[in-house]
C-alpha atoms as a PDB file:
ATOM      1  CA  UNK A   1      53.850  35.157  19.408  1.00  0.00           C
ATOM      2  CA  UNK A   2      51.737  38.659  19.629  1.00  0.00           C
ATOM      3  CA  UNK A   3      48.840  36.439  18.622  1.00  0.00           C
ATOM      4  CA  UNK A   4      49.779  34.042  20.755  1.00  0.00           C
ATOM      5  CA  UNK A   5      49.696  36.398  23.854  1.00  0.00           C
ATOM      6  CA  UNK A   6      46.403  38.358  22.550  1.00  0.00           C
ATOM      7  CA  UNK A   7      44.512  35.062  23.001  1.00  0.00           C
ATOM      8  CA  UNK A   8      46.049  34.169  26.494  1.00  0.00           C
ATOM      9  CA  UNK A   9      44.863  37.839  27.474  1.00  0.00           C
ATOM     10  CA  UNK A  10      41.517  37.424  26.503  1.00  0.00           C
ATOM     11  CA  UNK A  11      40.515  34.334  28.230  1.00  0.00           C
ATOM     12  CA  UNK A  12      37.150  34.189  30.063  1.00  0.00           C
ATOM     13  CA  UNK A  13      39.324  32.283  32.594  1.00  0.00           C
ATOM     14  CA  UNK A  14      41.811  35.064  33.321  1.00  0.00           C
ATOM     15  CA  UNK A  15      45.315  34.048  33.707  1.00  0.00           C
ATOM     16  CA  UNK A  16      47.087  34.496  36.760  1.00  0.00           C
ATOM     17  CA  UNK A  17      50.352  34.894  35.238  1.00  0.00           C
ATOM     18  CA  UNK A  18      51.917  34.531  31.270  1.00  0.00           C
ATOM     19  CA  UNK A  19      55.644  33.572  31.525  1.00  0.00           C
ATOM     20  CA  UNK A  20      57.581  33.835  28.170  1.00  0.00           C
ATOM     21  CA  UNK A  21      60.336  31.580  27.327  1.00  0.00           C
ATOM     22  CA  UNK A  22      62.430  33.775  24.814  1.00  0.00           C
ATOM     23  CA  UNK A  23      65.353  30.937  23.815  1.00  0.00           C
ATOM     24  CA  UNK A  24      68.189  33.708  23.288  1.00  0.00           C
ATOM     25  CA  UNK A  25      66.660  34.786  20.015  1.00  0.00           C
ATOM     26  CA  UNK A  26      68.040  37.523  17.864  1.00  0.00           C
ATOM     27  CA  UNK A  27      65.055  38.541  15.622  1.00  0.00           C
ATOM     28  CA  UNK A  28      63.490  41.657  18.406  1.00  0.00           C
ATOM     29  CA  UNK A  29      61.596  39.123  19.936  1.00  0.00           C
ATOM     30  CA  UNK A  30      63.039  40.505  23.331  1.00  0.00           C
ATOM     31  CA  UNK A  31      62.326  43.733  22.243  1.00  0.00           C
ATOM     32  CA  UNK A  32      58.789  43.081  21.985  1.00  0.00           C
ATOM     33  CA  UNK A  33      58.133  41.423  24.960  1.00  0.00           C
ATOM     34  CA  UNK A  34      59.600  44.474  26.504  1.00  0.00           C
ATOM     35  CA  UNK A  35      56.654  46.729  25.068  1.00  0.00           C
ATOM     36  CA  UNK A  36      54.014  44.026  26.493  1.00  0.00           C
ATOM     37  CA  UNK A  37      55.116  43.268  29.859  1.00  0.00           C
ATOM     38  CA  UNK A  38      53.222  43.893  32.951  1.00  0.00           C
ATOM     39  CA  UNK A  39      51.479  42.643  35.883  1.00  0.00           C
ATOM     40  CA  UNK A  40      50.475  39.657  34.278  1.00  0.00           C
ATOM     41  CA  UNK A  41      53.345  39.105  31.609  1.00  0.00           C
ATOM     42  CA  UNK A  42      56.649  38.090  32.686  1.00  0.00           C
ATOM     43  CA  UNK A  43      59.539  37.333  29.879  1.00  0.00           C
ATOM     44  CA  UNK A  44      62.560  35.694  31.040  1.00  0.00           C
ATOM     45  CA  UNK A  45      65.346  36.132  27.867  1.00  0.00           C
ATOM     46  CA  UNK A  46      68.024  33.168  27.731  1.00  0.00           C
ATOM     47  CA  UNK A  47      71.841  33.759  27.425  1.00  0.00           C
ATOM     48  CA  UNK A  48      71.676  30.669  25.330  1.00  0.00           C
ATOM     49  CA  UNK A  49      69.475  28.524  22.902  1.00  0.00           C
ATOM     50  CA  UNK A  50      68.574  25.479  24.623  1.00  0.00           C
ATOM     51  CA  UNK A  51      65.836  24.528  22.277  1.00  0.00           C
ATOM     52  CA  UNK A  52      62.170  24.172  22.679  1.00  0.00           C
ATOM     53  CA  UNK A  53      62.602  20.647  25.577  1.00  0.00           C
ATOM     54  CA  UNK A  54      65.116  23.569  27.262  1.00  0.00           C
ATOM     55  CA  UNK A  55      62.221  26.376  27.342  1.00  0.00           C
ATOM     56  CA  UNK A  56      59.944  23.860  28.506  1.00  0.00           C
ATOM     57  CA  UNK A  57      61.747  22.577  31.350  1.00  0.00           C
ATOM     58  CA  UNK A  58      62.315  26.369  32.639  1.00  0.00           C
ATOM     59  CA  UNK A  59      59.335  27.366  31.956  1.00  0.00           C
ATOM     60  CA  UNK A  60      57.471  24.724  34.097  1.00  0.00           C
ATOM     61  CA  UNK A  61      60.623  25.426  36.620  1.00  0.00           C
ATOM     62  CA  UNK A  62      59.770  28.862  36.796  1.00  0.00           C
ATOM     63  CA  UNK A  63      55.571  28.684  36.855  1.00  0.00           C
ATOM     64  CA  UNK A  64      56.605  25.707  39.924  1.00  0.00           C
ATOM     65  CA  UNK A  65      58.867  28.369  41.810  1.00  0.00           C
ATOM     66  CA  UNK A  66      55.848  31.075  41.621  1.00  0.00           C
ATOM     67  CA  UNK A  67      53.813  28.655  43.230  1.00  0.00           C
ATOM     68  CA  UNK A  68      51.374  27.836  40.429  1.00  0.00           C
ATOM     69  CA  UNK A  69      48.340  25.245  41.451  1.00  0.00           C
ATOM     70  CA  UNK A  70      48.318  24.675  37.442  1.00  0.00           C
ATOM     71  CA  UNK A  71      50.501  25.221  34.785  1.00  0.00           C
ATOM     72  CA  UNK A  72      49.207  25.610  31.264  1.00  0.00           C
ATOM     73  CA  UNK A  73      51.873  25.037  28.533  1.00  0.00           C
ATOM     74  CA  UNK A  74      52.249  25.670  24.709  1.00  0.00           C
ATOM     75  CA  UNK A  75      53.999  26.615  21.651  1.00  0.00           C
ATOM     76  CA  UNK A  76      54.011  30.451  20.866  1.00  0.00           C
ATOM     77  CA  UNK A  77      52.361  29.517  17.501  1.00  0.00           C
ATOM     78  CA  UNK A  78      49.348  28.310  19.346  1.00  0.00           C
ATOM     79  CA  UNK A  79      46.094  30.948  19.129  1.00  0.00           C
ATOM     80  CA  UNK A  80      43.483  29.191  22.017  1.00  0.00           C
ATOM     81  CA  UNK A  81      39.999  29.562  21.751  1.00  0.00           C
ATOM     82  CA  UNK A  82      38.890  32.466  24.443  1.00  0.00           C
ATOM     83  CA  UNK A  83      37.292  30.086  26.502  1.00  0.00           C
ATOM     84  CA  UNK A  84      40.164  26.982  26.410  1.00  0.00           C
ATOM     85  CA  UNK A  85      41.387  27.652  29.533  1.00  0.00           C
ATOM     86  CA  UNK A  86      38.230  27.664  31.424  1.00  0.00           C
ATOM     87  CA  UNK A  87      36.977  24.057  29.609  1.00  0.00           C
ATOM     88  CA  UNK A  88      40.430  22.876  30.814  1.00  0.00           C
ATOM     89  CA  UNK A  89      39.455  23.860  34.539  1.00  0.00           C
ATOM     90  CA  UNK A  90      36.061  22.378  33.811  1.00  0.00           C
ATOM     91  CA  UNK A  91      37.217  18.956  32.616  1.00  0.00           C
ATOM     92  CA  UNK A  92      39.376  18.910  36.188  1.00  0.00           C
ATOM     93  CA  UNK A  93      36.480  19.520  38.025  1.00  0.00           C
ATOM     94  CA  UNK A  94      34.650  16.297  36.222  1.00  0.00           C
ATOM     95  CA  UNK A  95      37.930  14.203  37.003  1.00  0.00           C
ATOM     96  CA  UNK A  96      37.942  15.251  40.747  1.00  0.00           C
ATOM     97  CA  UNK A  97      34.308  14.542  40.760  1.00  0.00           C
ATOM     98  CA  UNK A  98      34.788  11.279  39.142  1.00  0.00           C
ATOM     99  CA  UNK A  99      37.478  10.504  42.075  1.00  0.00           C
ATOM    100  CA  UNK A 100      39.833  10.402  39.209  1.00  0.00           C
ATOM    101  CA  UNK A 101      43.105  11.266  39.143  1.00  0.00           C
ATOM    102  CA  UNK A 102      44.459  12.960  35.336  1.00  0.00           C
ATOM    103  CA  UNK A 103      48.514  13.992  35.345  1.00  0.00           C
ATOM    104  CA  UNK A 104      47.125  16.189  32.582  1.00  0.00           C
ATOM    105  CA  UNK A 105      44.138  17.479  30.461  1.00  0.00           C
ATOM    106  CA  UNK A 106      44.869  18.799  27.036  1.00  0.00           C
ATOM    107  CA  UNK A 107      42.692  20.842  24.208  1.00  0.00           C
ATOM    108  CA  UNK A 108      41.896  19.405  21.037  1.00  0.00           C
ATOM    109  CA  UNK A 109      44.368  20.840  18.497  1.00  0.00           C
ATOM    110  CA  UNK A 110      43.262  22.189  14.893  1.00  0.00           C
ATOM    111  CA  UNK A 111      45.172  23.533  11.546  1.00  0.00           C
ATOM    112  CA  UNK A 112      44.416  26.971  10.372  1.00  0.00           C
ATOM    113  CA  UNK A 113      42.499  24.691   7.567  1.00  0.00           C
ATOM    114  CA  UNK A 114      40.662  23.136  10.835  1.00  0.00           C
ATOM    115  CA  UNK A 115      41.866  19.339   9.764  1.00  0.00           C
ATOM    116  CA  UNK A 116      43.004  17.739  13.428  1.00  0.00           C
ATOM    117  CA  UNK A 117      46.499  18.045  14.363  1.00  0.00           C
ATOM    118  CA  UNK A 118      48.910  16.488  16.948  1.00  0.00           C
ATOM    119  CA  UNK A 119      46.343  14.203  17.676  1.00  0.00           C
ATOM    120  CA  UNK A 120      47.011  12.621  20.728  1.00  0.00           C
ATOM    121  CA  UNK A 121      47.271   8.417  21.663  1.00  0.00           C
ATOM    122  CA  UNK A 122      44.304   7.164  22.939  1.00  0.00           C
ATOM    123  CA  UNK A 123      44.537   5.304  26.447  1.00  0.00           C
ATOM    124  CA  UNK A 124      43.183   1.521  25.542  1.00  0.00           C
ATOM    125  CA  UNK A 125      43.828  -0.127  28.858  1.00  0.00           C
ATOM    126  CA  UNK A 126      41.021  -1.860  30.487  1.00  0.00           C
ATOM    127  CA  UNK A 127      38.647  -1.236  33.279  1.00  0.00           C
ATOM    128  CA  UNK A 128      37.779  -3.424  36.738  1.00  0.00           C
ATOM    129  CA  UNK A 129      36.399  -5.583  34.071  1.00  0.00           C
ATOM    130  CA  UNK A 130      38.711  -6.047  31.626  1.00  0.00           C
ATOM    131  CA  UNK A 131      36.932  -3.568  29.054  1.00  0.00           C
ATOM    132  CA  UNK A 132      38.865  -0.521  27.553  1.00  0.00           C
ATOM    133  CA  UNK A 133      37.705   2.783  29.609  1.00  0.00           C
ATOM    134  CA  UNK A 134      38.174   5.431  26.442  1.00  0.00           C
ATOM    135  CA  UNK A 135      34.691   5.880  26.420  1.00  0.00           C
ATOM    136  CA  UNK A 136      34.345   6.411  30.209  1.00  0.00           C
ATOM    137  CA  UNK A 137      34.065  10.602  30.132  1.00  0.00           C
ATOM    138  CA  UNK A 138      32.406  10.436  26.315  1.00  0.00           C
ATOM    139  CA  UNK A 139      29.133  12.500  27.408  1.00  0.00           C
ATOM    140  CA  UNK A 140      32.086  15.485  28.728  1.00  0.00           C
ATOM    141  CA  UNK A 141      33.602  15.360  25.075  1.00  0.00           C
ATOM    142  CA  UNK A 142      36.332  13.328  27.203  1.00  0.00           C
ATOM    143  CA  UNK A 143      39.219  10.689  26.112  1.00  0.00           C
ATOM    144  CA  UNK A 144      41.695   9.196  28.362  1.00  0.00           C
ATOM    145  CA  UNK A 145      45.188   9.433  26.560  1.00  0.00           C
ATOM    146  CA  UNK A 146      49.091   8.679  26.827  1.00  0.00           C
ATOM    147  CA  UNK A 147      51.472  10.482  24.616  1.00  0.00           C
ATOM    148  CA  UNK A 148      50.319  13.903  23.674  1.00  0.00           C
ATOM    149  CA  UNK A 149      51.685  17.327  22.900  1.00  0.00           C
ATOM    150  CA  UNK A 150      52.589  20.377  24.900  1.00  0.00           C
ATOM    151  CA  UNK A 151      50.346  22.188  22.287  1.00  0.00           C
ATOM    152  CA  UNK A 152      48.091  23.178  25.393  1.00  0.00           C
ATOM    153  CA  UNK A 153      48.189  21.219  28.213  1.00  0.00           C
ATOM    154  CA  UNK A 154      47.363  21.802  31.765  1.00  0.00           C
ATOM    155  CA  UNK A 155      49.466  20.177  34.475  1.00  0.00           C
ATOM    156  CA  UNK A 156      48.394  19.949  38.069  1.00  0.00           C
ATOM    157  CA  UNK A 157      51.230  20.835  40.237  1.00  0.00           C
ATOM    158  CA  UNK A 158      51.410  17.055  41.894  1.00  0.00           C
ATOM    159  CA  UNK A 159      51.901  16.321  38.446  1.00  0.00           C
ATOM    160  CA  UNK A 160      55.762  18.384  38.630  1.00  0.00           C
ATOM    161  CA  UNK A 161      56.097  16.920  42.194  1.00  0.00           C
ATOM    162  CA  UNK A 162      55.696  13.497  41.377  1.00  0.00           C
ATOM    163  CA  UNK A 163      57.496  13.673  38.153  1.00  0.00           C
ATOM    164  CA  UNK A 164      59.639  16.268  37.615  1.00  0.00           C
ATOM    165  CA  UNK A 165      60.201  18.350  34.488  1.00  0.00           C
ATOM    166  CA  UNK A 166      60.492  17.576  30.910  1.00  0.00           C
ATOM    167  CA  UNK A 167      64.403  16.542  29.675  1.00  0.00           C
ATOM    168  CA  UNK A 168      65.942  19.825  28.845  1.00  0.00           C
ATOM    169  CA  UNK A 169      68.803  17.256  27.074  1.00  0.00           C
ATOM    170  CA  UNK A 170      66.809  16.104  24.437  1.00  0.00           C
ATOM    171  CA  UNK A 171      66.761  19.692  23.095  1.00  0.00           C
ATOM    172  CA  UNK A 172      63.885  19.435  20.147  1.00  0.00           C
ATOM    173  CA  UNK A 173      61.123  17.108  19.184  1.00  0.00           C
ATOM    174  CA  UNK A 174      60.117  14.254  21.715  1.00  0.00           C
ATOM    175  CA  UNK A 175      60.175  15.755  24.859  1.00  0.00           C
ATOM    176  CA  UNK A 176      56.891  15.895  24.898  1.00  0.00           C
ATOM    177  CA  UNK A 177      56.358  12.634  23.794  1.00  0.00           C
ATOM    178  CA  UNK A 178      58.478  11.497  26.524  1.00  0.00           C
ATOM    179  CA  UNK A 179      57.231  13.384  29.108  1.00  0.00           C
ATOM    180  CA  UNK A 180      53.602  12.430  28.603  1.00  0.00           C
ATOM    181  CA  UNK A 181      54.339   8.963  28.274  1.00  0.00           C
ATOM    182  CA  UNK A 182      56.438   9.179  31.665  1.00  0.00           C
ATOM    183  CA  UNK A 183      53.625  10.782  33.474  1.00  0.00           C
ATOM    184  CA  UNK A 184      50.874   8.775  32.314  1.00  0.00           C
ATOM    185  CA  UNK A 185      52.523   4.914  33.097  1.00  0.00           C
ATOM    186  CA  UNK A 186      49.705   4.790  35.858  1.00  0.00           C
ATOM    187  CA  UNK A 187      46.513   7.011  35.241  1.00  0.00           C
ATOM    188  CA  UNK A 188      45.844   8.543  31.165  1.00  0.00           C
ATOM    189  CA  UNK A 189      45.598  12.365  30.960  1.00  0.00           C
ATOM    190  CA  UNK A 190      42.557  13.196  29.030  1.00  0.00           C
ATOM    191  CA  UNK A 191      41.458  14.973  26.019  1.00  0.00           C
ATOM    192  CA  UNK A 192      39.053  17.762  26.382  1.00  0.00           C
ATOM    193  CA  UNK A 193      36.733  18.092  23.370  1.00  0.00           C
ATOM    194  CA  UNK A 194      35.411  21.615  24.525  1.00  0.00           C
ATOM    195  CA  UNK A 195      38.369  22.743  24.469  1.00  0.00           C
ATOM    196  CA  UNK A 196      40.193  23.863  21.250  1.00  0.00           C
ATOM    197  CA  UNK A 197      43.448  26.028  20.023  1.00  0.00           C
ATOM    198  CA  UNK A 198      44.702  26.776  16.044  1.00  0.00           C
ATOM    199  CA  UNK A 199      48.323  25.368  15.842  1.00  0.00           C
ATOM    200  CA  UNK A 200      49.550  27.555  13.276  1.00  0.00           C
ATOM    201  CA  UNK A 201      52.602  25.939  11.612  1.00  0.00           C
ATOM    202  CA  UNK A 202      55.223  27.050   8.957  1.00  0.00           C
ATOM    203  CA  UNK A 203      55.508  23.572   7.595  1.00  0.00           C
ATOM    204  CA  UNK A 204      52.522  21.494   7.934  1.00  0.00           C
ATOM    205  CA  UNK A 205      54.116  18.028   6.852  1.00  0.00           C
ATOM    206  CA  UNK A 206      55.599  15.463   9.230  1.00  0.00           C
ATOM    207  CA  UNK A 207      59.542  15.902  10.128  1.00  0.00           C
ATOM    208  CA  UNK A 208      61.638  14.314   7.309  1.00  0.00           C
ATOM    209  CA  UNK A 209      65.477  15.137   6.600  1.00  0.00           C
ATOM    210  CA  UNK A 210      65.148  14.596   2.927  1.00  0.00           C
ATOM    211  CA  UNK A 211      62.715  16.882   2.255  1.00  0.00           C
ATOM    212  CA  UNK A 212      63.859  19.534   4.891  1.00  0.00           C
ATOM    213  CA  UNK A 213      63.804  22.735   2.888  1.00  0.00           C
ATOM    214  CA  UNK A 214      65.531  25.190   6.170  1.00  0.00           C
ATOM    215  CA  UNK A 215      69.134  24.510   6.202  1.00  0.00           C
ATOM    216  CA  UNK A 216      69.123  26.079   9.775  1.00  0.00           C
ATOM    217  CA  UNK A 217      66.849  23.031  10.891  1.00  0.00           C
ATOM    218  CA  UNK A 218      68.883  20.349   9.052  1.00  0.00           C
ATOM    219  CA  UNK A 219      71.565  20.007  11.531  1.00  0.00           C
ATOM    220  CA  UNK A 220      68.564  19.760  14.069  1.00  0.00           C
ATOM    221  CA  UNK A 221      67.389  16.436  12.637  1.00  0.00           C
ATOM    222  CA  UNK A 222      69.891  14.850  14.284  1.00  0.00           C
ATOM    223  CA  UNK A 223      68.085  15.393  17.899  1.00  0.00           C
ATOM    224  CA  UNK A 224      65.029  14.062  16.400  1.00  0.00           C
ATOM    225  CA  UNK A 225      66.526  10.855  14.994  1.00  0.00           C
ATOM    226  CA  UNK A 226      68.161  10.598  18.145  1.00  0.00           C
ATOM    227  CA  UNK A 227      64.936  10.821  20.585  1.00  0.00           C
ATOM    228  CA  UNK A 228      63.479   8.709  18.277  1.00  0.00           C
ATOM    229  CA  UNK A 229      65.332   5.782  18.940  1.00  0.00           C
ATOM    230  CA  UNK A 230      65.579   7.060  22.612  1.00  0.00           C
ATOM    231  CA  UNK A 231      61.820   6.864  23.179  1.00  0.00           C
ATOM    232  CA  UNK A 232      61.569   3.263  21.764  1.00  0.00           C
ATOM    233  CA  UNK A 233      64.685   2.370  24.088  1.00  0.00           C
ATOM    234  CA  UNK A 234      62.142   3.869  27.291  1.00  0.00           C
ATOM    235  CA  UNK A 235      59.123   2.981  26.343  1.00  0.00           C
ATOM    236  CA  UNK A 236      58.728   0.182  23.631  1.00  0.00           C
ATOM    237  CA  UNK A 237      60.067  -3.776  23.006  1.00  0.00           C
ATOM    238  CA  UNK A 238      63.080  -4.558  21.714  1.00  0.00           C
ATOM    239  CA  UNK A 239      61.883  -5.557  18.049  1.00  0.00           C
ATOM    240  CA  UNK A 240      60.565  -1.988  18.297  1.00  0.00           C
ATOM    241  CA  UNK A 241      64.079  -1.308  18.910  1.00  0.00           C
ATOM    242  CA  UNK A 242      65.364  -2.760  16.254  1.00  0.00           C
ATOM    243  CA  UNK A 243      62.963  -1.451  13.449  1.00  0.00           C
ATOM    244  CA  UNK A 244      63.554   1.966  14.371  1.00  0.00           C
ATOM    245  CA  UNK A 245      66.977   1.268  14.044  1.00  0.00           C
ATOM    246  CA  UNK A 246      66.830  -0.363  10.549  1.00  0.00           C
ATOM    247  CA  UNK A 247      64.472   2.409   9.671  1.00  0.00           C
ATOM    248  CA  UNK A 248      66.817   5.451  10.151  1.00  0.00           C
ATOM    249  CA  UNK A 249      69.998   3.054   8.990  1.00  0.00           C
ATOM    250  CA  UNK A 250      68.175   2.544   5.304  1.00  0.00           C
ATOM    251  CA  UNK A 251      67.074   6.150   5.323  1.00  0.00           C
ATOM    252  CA  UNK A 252      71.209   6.908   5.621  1.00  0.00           C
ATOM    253  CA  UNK A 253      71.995   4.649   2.703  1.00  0.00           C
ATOM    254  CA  UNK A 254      68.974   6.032   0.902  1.00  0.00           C
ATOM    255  CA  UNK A 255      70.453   9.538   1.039  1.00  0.00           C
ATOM    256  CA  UNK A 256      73.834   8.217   0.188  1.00  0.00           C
ATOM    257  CA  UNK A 257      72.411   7.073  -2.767  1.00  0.00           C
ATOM    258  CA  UNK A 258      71.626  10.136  -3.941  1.00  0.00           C
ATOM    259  CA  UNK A 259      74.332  12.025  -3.233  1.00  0.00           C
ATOM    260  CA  UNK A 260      73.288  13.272  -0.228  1.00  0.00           C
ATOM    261  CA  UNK A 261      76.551  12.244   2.435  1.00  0.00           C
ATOM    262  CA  UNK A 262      76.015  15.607   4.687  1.00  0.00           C
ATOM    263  CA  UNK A 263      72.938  14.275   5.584  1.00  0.00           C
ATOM    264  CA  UNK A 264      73.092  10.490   5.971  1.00  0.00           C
ATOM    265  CA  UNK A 265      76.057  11.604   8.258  1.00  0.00           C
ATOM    266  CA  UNK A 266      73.391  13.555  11.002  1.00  0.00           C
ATOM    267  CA  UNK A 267      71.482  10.797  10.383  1.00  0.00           C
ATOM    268  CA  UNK A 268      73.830   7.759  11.307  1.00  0.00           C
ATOM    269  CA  UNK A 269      74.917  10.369  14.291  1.00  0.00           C
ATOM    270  CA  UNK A 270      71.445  10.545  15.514  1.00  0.00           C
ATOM    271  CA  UNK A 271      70.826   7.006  15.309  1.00  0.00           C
ATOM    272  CA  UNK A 272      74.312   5.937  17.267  1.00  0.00           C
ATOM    273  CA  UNK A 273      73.685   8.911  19.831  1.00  0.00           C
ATOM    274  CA  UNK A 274      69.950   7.131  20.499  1.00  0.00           C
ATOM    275  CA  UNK A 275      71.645   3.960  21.185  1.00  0.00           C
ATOM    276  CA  UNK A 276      73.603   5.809  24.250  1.00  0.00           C
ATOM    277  CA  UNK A 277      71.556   8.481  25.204  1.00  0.00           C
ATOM    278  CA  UNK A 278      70.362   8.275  28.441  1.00  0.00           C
ATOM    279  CA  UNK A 279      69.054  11.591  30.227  1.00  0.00           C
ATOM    280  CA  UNK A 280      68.495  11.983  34.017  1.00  0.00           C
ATOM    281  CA  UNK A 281      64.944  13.373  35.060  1.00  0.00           C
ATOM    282  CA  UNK A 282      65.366  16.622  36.900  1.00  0.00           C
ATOM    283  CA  UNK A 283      62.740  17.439  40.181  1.00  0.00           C
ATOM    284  CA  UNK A 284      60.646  20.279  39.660  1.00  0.00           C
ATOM    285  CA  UNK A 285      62.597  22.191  42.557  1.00  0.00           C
ATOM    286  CA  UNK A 286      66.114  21.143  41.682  1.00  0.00           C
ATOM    287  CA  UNK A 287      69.281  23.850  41.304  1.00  0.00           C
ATOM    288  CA  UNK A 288      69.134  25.810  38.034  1.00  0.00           C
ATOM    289  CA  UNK A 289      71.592  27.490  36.722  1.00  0.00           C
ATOM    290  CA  UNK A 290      70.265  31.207  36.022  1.00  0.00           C
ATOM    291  CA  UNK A 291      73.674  32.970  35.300  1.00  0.00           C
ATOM    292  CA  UNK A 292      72.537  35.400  32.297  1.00  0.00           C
ATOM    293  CA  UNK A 293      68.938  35.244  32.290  1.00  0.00           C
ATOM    294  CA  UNK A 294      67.379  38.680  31.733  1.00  0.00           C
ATOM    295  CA  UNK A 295      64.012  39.041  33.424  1.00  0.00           C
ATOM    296  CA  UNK A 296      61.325  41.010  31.829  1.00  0.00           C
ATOM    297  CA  UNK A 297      57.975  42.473  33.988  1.00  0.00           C
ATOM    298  CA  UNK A 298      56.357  45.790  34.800  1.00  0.00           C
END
């Protein structure tokens, strides 16, 4: 997170203001953001962990409250390049120029190795006439897109206003995906070449249960199998449905195989709490529940 924070500070694009999302940890994480608070740092420490689609949602809540024209979010394992912030302002100039209107723009994401990560979904639907527009905004380094990260992504306030906030319910893994398919069902945010952030990640590899080497994120699989089906339910067909389903069923019986009950157990749970899981989109200004929250500032 320090490194995290030491890029945000030194952006040629200053930042107005850097809210933290500390999710009730218990490592000195809220000691430290007490020694770097000030004018332009503001922590706000949970009573309770309410994962990272939790954080997200109040963090957006929060930056909406203050007012913000843009909000710019990420992971805390996220160094941006000093001048990210300002490409990101850039590439919304070339939109409003353009008489386009983006829910988002969001920076090309690298490895510490520099291989391209998170890579975003590339927006293939068609122009006046009938001919994909991807390559519209190619001389700006510029790709329309539909489901991305929150690795760094810059949301115009209409974008909260018209949308609301990312589902606190789904807890971990997918609220992004959610929320940036959601927001992009009528215009494609776009990918900014120009600008580029380091995701640095403990585990590298895609999420998989069976190879899941934390035992503390085991028993978090089961949100992940669960927005998985979920987001097929919202966004895909029915046989989409239903391989997603059989996928996640013959993963349980491949880890009962082996032995492995504890964990075909989460996920059978995850896959029969997808079928029923049906969150309700909170507005950007709607009651929150702050009982606990410790603010940190200058």
């Amino acid at each position: 997170m320090r490194d995290c924070l030491a890029s945000l500070r030194a952006q040629s694009r200053r930042c107005d203001r850097i809210l933290v999302i500390d999710n009730a940890s218990t490592d000195g994480t809220a000691e430290m953001l007490s020694s770097l608070a000030d004018d332009q740092v503001t922590a706000y420490c949970l009573p309770n962990n309410i994962g990272a689609a939790g954080g997200y949602n109040a963090g957006m809540r929060f930056a909406y409250e203050m007012g913000a024209d843009f909000i710019w979010a990420m992971d805390d394992d996220v160094i941006a390049d000093p001048d990210a912030l300002e490409r990101l302002l850039s590439a919304t100039d070339i939109l409003q120029a353009r008489d386009l209107k983006a829910p988002f723009v969001i920076s090309t994401a690298r490895s510490v190795d520099g291989a391209i990560a998170e890579t975003p979904e590339i927006d293939k639907r068609p122009n006046s006439i009938s001919y994909e527009r991807w390559s519209e905004l190619l001389e700006h380094k510029m790709v329309p897109v539909t489901r991305s990260t929150f690795l760094s992504i810059l949301l115009p306030r209409t974008t909260l206003q018209q949308y609301g906030l990312p589902l606190a319910s789904m807890f971990i893994w997918g609220e992004d995906s959610d929320y940036t398919f959601r927001i992009t069902s009528k215009e494609p945010g776009w990918l900014v070449g120009d600008s580029r952030v380091v995701h640095i990640r403990v585990l590298a590899s895609r999420l998989d249960i069976r190879t899941e080497s934390n035992p503390d994120r085991i028993r978090y699989h089961f949100y992940h199998l669960r927005n998985d089906v979920y987001l097929k339910r919202r966004f895909d067909t029915p046989r989409a449905i239903a391989r997603q389903v059989r996928k996640q069923i013959k993963l349980a019986l491949q880890l009962c195989l082996r032995g492995d009950f504890s964990r075909a157990k989460i996920v059978l749970q995850g896959t029969l709490a997808g079928m029923r899981f049906n969150p309700v989109i909170e507005a950007a200004d709607a009651p929150f529940d702050r009982t606990g929250i410790r603010v940190i500032t200058s």
